[in-house]
Protein backbone atom coordinates (compact mmCIF):
# COMPACT_ATOMS: atom_id res chain seq x y z
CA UNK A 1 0.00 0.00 0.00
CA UNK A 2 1.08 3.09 -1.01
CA UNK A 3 1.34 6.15 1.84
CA UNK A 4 -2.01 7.61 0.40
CA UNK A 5 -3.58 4.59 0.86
CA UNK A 6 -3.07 4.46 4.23
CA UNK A 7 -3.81 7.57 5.08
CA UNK A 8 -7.13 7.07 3.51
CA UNK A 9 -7.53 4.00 5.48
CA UNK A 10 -6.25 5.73 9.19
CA UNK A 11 -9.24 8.72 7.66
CA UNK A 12 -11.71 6.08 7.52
CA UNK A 13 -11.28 4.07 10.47
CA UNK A 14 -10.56 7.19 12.91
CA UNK A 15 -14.12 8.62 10.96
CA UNK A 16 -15.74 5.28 12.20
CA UNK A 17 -14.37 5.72 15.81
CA UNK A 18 -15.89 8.83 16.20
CA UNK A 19 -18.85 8.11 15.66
CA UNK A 20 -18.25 4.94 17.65
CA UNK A 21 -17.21 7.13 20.81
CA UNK A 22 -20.53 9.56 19.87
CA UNK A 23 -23.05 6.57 20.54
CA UNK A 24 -20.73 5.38 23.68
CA UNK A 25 -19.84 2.13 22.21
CA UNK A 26 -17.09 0.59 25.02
CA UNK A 27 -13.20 1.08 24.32
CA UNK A 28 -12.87 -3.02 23.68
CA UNK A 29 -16.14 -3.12 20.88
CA UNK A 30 -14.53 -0.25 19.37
CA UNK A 31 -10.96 -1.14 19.40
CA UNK A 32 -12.04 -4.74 17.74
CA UNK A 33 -14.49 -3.25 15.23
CA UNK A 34 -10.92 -0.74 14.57
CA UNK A 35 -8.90 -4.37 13.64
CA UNK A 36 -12.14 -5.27 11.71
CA UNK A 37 -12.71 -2.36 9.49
CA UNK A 38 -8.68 -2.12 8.89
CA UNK A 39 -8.71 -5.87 7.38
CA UNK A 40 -11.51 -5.06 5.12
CA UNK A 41 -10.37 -2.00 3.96
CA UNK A 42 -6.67 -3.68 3.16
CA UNK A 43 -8.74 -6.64 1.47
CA UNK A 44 -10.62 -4.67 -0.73
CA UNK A 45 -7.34 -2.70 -2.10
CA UNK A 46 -5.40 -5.93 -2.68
CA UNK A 47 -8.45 -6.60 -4.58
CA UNK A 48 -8.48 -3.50 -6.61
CA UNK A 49 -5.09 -3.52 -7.11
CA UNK A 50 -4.88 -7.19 -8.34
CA UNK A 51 -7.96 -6.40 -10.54
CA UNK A 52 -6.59 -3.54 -12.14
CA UNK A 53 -3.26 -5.37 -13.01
CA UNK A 54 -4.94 -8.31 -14.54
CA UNK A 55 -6.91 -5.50 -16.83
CA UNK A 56 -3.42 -4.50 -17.74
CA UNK A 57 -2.30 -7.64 -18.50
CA UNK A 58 -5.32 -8.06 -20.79
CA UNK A 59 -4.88 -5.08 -22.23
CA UNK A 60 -1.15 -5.61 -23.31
CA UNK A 61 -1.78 -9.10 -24.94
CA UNK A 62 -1.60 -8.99 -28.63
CA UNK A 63 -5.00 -9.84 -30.62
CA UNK A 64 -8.00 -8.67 -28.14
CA UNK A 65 -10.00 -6.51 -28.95
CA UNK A 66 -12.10 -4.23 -26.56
């Protein structure tokens, strides 16, 4: 992950702990929901970024044709 990925991802999650902390959700719930929404955000950009080099790669091979 690049640095502006991650500090999209640290924007998101601390965004979600605010909130978290504004309907008085307790320090542990918060803190695992924090590991939680860090996975998923880290999953879904190795997905992104694996589907956007396999469009590259399809792009670069000789004879398709979009």
């Amino acid at each position: 992950m690049t640095s502006k990925n991650i500090q999209k991802e640290k924007l998101a999650v601390d965004r979600c702990m605010k909130h978290l902390e504004v309907v008085n959700v307790e320090p542990k719930v918060r803190q695992l929901i924090s590991m939680y929404l860090t996975s998923i955000y880290r999953e879904a950009y190795q997905e992104g970024y694996q589907d956007g080099e396999k469009n590259v790669q399809l792009e670069a091979e000789p004879g398709i044709i979009r």
